[in-house]
C-alpha atoms as a PDB file:
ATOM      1  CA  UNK A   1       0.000   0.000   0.000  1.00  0.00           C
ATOM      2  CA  UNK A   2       1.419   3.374  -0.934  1.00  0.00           C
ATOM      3  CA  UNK A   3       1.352   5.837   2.072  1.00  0.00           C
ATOM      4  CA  UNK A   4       2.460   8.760   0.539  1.00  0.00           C
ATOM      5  CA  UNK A   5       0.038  11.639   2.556  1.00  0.00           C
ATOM      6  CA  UNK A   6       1.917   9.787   5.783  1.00  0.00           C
ATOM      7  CA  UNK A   7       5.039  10.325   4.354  1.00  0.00           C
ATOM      8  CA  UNK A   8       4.626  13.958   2.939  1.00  0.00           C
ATOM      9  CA  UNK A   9       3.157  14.663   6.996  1.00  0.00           C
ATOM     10  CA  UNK A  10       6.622  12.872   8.248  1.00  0.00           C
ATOM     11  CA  UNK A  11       8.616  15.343   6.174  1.00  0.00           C
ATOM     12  CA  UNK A  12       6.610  18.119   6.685  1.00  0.00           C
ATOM     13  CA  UNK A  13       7.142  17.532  10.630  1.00  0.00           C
ATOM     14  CA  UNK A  14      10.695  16.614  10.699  1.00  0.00           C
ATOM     15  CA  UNK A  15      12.046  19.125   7.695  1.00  0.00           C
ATOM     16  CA  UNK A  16      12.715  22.432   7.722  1.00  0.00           C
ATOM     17  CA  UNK A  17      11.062  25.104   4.849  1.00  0.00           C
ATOM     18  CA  UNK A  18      13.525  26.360   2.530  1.00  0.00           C
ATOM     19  CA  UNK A  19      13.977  29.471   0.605  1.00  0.00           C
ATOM     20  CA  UNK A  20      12.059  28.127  -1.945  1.00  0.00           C
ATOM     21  CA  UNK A  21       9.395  28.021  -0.020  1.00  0.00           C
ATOM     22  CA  UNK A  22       9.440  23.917   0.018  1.00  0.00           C
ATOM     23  CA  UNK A  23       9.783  21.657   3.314  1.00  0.00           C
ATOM     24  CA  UNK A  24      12.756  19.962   2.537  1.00  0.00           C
ATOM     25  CA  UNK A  25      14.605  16.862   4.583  1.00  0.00           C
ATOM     26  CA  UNK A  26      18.153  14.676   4.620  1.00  0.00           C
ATOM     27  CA  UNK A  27      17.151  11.229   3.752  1.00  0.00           C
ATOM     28  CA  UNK A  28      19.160  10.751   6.854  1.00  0.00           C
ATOM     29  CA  UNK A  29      16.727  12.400   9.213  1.00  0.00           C
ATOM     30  CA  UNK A  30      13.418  10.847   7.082  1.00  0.00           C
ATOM     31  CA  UNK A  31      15.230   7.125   7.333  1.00  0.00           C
ATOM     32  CA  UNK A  32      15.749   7.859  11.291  1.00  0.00           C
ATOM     33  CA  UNK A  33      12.190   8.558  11.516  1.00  0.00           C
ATOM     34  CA  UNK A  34       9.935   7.380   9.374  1.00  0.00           C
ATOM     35  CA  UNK A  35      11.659   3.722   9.931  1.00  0.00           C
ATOM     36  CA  UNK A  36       9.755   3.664  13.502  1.00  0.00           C
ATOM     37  CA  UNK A  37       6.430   3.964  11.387  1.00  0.00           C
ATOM     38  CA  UNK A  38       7.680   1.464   8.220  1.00  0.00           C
ATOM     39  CA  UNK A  39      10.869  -0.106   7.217  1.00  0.00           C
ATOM     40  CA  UNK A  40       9.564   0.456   3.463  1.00  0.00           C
ATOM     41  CA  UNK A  41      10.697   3.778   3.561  1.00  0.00           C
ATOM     42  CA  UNK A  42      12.570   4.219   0.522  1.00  0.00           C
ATOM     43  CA  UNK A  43       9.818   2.268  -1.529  1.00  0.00           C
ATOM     44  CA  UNK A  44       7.566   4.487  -0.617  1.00  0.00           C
ATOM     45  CA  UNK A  45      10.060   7.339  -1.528  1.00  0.00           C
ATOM     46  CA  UNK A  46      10.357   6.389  -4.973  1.00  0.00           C
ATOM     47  CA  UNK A  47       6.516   5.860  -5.325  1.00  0.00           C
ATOM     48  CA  UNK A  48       5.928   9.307  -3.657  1.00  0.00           C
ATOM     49  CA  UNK A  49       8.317  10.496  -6.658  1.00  0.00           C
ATOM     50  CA  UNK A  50       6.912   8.937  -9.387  1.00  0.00           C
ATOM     51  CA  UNK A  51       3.438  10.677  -8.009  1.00  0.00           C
ATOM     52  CA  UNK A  52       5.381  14.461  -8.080  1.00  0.00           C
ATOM     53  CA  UNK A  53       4.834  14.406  -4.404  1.00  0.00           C
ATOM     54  CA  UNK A  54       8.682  14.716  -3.426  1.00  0.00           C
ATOM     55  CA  UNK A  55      11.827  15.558  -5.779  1.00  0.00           C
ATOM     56  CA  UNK A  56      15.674  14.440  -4.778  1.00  0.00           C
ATOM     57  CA  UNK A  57      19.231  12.960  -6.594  1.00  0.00           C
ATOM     58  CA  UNK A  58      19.316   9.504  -7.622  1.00  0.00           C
ATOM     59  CA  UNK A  59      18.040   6.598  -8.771  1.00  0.00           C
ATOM     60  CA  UNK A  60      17.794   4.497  -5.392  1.00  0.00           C
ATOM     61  CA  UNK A  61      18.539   5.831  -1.653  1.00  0.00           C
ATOM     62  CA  UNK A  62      21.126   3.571   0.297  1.00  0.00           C
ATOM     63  CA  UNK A  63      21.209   3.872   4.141  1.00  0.00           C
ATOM     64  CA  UNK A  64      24.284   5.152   5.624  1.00  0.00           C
ATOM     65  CA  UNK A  65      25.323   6.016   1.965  1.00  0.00           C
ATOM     66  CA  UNK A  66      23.044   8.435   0.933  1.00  0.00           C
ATOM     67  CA  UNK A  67      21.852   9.873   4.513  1.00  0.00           C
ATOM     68  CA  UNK A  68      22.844  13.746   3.344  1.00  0.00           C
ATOM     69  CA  UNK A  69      20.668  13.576   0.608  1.00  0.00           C
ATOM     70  CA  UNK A  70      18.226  16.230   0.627  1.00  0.00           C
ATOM     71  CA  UNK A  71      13.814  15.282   0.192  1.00  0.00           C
ATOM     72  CA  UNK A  72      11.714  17.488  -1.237  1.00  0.00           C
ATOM     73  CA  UNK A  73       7.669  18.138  -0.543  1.00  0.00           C
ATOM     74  CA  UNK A  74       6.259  19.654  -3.773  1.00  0.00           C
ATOM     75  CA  UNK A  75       2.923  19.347  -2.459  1.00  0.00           C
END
């Protein structure tokens, strides 16, 4: 099941709104926690991106690896 409006309420909690006007996040601070509420976290990423719901760099999003990568709402 794809729980994107959870997700974009996680970021919107935990991030901080940029210049841009946008909530943004480090995938760091999303993985630490959003993996309390689902360990499908970066699933749900990518589906949240394919919806326009969130923008970031990459392909796929690696624990550990990619934990300064920066999340961003669009909604």
């Amino acid at each position: 099941m794809f729980c994107g409006h959870e997700l974009c309420l996680v970021i919107r909690r935990t991030g901080e709104v940029g210049e841009d006007g946008h909530v943004s996040v480090t995938f760091g601070q999303l993985f630490e926690t959003y993996v309390t509420i689902s360990n499908k976290v970066v699933g749900i990423l990518l589906r949240a991106r394919k919806h326009g719901l969130v923008r970031f760099e990459g392909e796929m999003l690696w624990q550990g690896k990619d934990d300064d990568v920066v999340i961003t709402l669009l909604e």
